[in-house]
N, C-alpha and C. Protein backbone atom coordinates (compact mmCIF):
# COMPACT_ATOMS: atom_id res chain seq x y z
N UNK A 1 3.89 38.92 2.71
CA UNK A 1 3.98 37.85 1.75
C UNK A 1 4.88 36.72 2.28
N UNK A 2 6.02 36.81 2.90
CA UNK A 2 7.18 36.22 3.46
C UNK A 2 6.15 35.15 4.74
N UNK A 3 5.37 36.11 5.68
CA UNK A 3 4.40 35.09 6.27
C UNK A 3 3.63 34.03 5.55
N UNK A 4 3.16 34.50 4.67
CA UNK A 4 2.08 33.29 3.68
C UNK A 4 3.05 32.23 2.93
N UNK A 5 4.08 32.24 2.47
CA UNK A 5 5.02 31.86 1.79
C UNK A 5 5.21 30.82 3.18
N UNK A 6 5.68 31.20 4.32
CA UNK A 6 6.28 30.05 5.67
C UNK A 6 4.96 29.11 6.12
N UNK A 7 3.94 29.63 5.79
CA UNK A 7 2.43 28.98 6.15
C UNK A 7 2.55 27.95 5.45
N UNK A 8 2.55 28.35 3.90
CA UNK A 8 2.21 27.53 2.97
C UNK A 8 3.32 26.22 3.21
N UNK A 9 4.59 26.54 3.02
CA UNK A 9 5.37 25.31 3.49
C UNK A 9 5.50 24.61 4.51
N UNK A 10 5.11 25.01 5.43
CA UNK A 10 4.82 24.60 6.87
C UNK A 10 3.82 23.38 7.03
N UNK A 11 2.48 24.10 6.11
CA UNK A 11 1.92 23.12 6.23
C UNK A 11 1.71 21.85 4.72
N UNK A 12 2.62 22.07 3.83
CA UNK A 12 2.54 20.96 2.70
C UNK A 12 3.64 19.81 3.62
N UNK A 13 4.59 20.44 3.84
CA UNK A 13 5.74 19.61 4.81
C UNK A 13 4.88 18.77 5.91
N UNK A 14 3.76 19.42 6.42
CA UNK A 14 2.88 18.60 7.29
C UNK A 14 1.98 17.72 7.07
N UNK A 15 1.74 18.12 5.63
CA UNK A 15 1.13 16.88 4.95
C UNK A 15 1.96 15.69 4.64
N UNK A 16 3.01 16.28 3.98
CA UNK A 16 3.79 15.24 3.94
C UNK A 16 4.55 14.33 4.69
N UNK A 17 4.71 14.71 6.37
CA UNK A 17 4.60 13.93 7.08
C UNK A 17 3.71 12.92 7.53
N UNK A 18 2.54 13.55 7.50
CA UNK A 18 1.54 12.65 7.82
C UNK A 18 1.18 11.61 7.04
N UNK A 19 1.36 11.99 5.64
CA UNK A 19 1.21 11.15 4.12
C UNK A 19 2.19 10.09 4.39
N UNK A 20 3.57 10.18 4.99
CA UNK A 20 4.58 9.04 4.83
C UNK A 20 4.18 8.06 6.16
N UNK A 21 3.41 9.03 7.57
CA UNK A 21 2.85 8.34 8.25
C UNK A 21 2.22 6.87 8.24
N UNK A 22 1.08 7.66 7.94
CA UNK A 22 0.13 6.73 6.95
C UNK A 22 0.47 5.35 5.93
N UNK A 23 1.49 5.85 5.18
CA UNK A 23 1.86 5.11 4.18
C UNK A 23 2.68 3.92 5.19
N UNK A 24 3.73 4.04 5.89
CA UNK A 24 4.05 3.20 7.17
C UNK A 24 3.23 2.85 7.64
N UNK A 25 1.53 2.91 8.25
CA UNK A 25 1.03 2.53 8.87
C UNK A 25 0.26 1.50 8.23
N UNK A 26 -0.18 1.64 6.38
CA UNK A 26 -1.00 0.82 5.93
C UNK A 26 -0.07 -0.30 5.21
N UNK A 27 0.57 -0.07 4.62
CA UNK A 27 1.67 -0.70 3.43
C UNK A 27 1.83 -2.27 4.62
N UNK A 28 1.99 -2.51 5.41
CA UNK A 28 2.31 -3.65 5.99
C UNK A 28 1.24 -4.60 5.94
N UNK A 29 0.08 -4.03 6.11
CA UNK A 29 -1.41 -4.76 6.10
C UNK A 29 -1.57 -4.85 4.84
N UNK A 30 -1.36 -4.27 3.83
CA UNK A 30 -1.70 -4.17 2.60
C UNK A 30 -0.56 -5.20 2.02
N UNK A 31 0.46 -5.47 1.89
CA UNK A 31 1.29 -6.28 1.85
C UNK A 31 0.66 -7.82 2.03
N UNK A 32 0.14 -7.73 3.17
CA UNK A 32 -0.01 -9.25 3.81
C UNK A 32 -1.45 -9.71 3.13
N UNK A 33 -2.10 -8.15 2.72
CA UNK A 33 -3.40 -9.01 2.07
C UNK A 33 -2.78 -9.26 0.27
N UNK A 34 -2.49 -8.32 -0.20
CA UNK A 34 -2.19 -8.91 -1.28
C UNK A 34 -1.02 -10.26 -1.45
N UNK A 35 -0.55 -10.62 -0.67
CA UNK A 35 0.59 -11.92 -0.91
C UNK A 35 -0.71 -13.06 -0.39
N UNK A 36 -1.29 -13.16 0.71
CA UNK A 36 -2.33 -13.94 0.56
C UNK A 36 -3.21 -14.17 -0.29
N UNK A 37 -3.53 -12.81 -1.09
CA UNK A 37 -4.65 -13.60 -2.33
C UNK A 37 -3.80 -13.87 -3.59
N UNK A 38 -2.33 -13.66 -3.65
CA UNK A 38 -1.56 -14.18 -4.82
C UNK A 38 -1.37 -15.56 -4.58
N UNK A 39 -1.08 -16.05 -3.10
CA UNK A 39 -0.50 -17.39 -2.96
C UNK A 39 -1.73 -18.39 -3.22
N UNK A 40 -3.29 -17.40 -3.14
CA UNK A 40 -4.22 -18.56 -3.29
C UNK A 40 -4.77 -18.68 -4.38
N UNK A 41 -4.77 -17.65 -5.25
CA UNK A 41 -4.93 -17.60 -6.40
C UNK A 41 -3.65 -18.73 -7.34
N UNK A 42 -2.51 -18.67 -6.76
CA UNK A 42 -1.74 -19.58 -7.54
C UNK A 42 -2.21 -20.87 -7.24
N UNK A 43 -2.30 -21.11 -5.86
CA UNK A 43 -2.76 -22.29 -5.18
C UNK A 43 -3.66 -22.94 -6.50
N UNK A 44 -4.71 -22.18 -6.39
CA UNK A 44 -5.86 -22.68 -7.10
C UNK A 44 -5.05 -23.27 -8.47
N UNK A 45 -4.46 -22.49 -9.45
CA UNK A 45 -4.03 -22.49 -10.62
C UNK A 45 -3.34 -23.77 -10.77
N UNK A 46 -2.58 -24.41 -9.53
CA UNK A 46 -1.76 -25.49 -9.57
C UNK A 46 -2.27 -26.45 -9.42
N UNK A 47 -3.59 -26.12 -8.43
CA UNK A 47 -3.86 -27.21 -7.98
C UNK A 47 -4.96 -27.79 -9.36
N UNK A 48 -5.42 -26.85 -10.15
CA UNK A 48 -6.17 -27.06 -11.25
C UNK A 48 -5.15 -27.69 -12.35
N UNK A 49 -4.11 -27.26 -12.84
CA UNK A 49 -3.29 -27.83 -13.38
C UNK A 49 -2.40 -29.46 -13.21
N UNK A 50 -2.38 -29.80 -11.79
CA UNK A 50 -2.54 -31.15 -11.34
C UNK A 50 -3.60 -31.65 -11.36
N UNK A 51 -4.60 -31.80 -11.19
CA UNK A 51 -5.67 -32.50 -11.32
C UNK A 51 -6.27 -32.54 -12.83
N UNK A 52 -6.12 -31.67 -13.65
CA UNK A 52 -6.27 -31.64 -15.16
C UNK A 52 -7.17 -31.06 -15.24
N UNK A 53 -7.91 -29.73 -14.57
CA UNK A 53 -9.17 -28.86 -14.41
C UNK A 53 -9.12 -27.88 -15.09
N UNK A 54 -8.92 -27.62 -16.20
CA UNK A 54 -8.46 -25.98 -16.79
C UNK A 54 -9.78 -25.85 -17.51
């Protein structure tokens, strides 16, 4: 039982490395797309609000 018990944690701990991996690897790209479609989405909003387009 003591074997299955070291398996089992062995490999959730390995998920969870790989999971924080991952998460470092996407979160930066994912970052840069969502601030680009906020800044153009506001873009738009302002630029509709100056011109008197609502």
């Amino acid at each position: 039982m003591a074997g299955t018990k070291e398996a089992v944690v062995t490999s959730l701990t390995e998920v969870g490395t790989n999971l924080t991996g991952i998460f470092g690897d996407v979160l930066p790209i994912a970052l840069g797309i969502i601030g680009s479609v906020m800044v153009v989405t506001f873009g738009v909003k302002l630029f509709k609000k100056l011109t008197g387009r609502a």
